[in-house]
C-alpha atoms as a PDB file:
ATOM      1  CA  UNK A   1     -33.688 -42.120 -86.293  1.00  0.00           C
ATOM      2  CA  UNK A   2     -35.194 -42.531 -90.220  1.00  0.00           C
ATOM      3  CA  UNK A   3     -32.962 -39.933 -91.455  1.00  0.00           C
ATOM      4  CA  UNK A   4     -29.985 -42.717 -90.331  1.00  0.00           C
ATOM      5  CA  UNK A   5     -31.984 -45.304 -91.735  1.00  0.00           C
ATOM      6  CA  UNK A   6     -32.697 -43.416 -94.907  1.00  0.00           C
ATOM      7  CA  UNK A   7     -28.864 -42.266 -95.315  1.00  0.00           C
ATOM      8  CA  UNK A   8     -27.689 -45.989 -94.429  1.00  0.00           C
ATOM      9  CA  UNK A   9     -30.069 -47.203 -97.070  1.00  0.00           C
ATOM     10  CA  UNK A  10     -29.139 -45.002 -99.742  1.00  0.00           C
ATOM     11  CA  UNK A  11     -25.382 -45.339 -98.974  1.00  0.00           C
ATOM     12  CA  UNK A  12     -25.313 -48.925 -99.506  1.00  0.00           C
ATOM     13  CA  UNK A  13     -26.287 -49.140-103.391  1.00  0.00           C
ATOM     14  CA  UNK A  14     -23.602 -45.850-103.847  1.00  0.00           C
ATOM     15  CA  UNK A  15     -20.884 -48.226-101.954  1.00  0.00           C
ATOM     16  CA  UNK A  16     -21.732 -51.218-104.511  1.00  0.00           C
ATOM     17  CA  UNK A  17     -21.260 -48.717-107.494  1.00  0.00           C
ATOM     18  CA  UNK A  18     -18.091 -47.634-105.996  1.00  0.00           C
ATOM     19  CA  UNK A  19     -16.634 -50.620-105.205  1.00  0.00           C
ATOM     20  CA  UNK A  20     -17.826 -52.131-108.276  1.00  0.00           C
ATOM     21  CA  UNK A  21     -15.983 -49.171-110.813  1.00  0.00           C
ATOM     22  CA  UNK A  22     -12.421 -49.173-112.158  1.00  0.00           C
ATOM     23  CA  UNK A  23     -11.586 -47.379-109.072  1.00  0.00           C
ATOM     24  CA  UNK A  24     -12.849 -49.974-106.521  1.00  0.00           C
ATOM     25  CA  UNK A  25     -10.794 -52.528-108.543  1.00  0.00           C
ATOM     26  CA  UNK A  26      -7.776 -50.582-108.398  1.00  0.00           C
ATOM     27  CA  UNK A  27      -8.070 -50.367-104.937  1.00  0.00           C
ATOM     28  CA  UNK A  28      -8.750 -53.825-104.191  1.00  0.00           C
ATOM     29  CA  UNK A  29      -5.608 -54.839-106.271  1.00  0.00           C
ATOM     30  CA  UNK A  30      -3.458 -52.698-104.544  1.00  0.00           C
ATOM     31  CA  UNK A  31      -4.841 -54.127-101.174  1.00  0.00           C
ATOM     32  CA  UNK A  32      -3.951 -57.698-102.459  1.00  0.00           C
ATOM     33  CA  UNK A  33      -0.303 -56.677-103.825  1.00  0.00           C
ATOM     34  CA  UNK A  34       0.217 -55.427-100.388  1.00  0.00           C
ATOM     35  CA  UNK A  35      -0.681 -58.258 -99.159  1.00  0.00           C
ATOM     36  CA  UNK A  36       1.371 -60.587-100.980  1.00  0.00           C
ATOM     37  CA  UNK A  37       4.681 -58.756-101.110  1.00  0.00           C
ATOM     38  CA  UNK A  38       4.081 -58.123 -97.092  1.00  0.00           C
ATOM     39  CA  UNK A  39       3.328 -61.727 -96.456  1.00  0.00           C
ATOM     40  CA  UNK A  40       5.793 -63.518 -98.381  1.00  0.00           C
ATOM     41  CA  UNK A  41       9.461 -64.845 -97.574  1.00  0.00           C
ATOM     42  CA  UNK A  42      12.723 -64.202 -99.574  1.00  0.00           C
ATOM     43  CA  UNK A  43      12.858 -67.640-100.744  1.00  0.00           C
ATOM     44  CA  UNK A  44       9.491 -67.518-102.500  1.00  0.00           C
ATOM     45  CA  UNK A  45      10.443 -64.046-103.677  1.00  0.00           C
ATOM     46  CA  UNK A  46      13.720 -65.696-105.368  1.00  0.00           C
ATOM     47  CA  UNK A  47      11.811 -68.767-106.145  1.00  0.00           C
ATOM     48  CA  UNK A  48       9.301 -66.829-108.733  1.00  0.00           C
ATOM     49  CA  UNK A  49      12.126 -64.211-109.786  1.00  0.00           C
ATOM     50  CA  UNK A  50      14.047 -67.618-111.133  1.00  0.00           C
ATOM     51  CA  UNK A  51      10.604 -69.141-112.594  1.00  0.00           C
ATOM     52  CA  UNK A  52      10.276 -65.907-114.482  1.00  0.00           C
ATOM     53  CA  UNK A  53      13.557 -65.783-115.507  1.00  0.00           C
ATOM     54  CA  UNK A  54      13.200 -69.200-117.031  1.00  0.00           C
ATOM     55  CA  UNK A  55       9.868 -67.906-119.010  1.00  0.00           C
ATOM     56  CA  UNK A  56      12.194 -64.914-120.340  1.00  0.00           C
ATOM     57  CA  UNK A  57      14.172 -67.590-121.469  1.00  0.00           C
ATOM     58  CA  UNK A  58      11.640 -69.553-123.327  1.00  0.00           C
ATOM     59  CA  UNK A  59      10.129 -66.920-124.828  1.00  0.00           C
ATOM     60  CA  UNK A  60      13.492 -65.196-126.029  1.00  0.00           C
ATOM     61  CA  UNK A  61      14.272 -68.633-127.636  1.00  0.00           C
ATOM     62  CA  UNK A  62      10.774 -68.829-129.050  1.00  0.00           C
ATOM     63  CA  UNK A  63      10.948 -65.732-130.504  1.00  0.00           C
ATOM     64  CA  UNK A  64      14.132 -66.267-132.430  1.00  0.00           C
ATOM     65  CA  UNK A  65      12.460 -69.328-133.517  1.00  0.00           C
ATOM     66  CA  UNK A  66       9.588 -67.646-135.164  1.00  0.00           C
ATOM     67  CA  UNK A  67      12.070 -64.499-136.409  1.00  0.00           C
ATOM     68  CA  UNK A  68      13.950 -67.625-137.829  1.00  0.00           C
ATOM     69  CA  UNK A  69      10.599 -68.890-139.618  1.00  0.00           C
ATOM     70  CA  UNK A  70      10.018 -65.325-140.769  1.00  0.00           C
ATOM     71  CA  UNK A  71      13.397 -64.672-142.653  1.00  0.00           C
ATOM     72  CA  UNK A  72      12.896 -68.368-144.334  1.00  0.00           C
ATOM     73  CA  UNK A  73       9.363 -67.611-145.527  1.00  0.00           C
ATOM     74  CA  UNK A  74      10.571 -64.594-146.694  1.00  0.00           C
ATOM     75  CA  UNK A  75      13.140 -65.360-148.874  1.00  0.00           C
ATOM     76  CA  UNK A  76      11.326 -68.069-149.817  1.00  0.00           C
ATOM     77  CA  UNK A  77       8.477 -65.968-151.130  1.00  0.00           C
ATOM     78  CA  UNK A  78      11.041 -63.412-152.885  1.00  0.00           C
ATOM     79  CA  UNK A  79      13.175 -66.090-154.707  1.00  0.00           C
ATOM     80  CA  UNK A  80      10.021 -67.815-156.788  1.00  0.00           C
ATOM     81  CA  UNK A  81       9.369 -64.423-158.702  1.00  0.00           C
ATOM     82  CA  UNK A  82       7.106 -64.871-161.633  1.00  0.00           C
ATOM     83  CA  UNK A  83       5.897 -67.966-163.017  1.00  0.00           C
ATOM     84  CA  UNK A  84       4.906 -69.064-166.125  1.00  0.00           C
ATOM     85  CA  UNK A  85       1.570 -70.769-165.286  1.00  0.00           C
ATOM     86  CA  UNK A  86       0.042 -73.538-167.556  1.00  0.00           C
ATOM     87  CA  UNK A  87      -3.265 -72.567-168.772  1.00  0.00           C
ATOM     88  CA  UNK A  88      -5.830 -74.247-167.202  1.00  0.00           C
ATOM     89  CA  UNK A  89      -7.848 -76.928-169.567  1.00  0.00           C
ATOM     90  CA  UNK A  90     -11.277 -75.919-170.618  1.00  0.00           C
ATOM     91  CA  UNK A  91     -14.044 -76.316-168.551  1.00  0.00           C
ATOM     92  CA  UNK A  92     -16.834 -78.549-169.027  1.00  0.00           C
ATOM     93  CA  UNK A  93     -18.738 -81.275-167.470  1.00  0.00           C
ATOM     94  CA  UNK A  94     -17.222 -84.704-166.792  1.00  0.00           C
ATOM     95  CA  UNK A  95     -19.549 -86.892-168.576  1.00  0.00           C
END
């Protein structure tokens, strides 16, 4: 009877190491995609296939945005080549 006591203690701190490791995770998240594709109805499904397909959208139009940006600053930065600066005045203290 303390050799089932003694294996059930030392199996509970190996189950919290397990379950607490990549692996554990992994398992857990596959339990909860199951889950969720099992329990859910087509019209949800195509519900959150359109709301992603709107994000696509946004993003893809963000993105040109910021490629947009990009090619500006860029030829913005090329066309000022070099400068002829104006020397600075001489330092010294402001009475």
């Amino acid at each position: 009877m303390w050799q089932l006591i003694l294996i059930l203690a030392l199996l509970i701190p190996i189950l919290a190491i397990v379950l607490d490791s990549h692996v554990g995770r992994a398992l857990a998240a596959r339990l909860e995609r199951g889950r969720a594709e099992g329990g859910e109805s087509a019209s949800l499904l195509a519900e959150r296939v359109a709301t992603l397909e709107g994000e696509v959208e946004r993003l893809t139009g963000e993105l040109q945005r910021l490629d947009e940006e990009s090619r500006f600053l860029h030829k913005l930065l090329e066309g000022r080549g070099p400068q002829e600066h104006e020397a600075l005045p001489p330092g010294g203290r402001n009475p």
